[in-house]
Structures are given as C-alpha cells and as structure tokens.
Protein backbone atom coordinates (compact mmCIF):
# COMPACT_ATOMS: atom_id res chain seq x y z
CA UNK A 1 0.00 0.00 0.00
CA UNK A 2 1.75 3.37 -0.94
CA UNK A 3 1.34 6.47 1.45
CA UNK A 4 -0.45 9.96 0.58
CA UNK A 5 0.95 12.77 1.94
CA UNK A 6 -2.38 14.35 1.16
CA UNK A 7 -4.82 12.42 3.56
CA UNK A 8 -6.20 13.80 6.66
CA UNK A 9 -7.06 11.35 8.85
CA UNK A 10 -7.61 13.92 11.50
CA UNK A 11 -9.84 16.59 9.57
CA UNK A 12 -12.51 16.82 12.46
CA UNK A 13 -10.54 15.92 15.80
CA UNK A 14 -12.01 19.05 17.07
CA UNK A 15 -15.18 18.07 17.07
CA UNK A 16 -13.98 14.67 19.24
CA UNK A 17 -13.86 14.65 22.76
CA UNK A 18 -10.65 16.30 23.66
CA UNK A 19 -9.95 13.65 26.92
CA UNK A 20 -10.48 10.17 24.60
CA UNK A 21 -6.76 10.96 22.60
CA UNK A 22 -7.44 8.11 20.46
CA UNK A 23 -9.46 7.41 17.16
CA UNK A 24 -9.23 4.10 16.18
CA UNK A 25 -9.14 3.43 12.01
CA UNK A 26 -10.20 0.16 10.82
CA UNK A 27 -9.63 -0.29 7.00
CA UNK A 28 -11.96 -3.24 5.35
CA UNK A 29 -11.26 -5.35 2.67
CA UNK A 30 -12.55 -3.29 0.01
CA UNK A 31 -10.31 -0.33 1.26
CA UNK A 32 -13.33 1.37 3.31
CA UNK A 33 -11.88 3.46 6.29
CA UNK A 34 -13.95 3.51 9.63
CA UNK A 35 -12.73 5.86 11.95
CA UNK A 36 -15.08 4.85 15.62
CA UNK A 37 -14.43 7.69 18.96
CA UNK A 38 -15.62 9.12 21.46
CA UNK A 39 -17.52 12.06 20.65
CA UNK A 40 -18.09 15.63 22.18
CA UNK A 41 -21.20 14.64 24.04
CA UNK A 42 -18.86 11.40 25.55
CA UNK A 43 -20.93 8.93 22.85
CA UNK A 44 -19.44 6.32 20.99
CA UNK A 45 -19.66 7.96 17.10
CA UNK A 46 -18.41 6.69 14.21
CA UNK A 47 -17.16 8.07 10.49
CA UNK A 48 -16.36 6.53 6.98
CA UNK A 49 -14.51 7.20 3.99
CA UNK A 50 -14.38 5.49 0.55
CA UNK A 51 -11.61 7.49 -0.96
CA UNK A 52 -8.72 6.88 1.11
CA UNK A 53 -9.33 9.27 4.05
CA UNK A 54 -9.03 11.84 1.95
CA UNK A 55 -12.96 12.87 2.64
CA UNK A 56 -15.00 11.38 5.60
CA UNK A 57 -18.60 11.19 5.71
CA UNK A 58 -21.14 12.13 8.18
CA UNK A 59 -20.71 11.09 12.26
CA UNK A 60 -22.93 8.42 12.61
CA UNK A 61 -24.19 7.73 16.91
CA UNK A 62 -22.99 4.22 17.19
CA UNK A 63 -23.79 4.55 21.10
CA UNK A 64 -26.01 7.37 23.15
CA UNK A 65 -24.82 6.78 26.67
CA UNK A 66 -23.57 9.78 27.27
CA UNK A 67 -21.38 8.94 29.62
CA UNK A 68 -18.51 6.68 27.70
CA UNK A 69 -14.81 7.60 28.84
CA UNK A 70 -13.17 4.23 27.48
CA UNK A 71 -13.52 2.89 24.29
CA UNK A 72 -11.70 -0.34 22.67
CA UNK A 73 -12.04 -1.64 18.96
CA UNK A 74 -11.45 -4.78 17.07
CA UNK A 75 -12.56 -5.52 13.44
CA UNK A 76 -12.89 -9.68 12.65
CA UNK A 77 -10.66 -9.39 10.31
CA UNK A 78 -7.84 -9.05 12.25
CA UNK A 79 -8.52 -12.46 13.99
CA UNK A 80 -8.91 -14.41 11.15
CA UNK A 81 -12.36 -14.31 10.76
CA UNK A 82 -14.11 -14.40 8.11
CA UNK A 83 -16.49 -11.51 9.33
CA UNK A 84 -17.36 -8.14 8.42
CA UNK A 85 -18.05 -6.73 11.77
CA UNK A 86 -16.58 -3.77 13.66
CA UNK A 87 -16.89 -4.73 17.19
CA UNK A 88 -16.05 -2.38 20.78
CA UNK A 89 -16.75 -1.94 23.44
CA UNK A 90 -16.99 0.79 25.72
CA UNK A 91 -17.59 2.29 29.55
CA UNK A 92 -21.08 3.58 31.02
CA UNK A 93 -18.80 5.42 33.92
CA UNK A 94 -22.75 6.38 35.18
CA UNK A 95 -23.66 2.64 35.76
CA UNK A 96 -20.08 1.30 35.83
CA UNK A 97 -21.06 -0.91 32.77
CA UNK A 98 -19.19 -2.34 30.00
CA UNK A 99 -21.37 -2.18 26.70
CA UNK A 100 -20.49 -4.34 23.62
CA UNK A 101 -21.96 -3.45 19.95
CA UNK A 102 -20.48 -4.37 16.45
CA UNK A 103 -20.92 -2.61 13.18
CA UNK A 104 -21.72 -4.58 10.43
CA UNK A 105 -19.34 -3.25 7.62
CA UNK A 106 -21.02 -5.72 5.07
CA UNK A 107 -24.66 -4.91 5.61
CA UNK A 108 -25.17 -0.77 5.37
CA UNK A 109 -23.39 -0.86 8.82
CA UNK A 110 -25.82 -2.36 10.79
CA UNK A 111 -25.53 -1.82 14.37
CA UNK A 112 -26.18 -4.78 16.85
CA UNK A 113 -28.52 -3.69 19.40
C-alpha cells in the first residue's frame, strides 16, 4: 500500500472529545476506512470514507450513553475471521457498565442492538 501525503485522517478531531486521545481506524477489505471515537457529548460515534481518508462522511451515533470515557475496537478481520463486523466496546462510567456493539461493515453498517 503506498502512502499519501495528502490524507487527513484527523480533519474533524475538534469536534472529538478532547480527553479520549485516540481514534481508532479500521480499514476493510474493500479499502473502506472507519474511523469509531468518542464524541463531544462522551458517545461512541463513528465516520467513513471510501476514498482513502481523503474525505469522511457524516458522524454516525454508534452509542447514546452519554457517559462513555473508554472505548476499545477490534474488526474480525484481524482475527482471522471471516467476518465483516466492527466490534467495541466501551464504559457507562454512570452505571459502571461495560457495553459491547459491532458494526456490520457488510450490511449498510448495521448496528447490533
């Protein structure tokens, strides 16, 4: 895969919650980027792009809780599965709760419930 000096993966970090200081990218199969963080309202928000990172689409509210301040992210992929899904999981710090959901990358990005 060459590099592009021209890609800004970090076009709308302002707009992320300034304590999370992590976006995690997941890049699918067919070169789709999925960039899932914590937003400014401490939700769990996520953002696509289909050129590269060069332009990212809409933020999409994966998770209305509010209250997230931890978020981890795995995509199947990297397991060896043979899966399309986006999974994390992330902190209720109201209810001291860990939440699981999964994207589905291969069906209009489905969210589990």
């Amino acid at each position: 895969m060459s590099r592009r000096a021209d890609i800004r993966v970090t076009e709308s970090i302002a707009t992320h919650w300034s304590g999370a200081g992590t976006n995690y990218i997941v890049q699918t199969t067919d070169g789709t980027l999925y960039m899932v963080y914590i937003d400014s309202l401490s939700d769990v928000s996520f953002r696509k792009s289909s050129d590269g990172g060069l332009t990212w689409g809409a933020a999409v509210l994966a998770a209305a809780a509010g209250t997230t301040t931890r978020l981890a992210v795995w995509y199947d992929r990297w397991s060896g599965l043979n899966s399309d899904y986006i999974c994390f999981a992330f902190d209720d710090s109201a209810n001291d709760d860990i939440m699981f959901r999964t994207i589905n990358t291969a069906s209009s990005d489905a969210l589990s419930t």
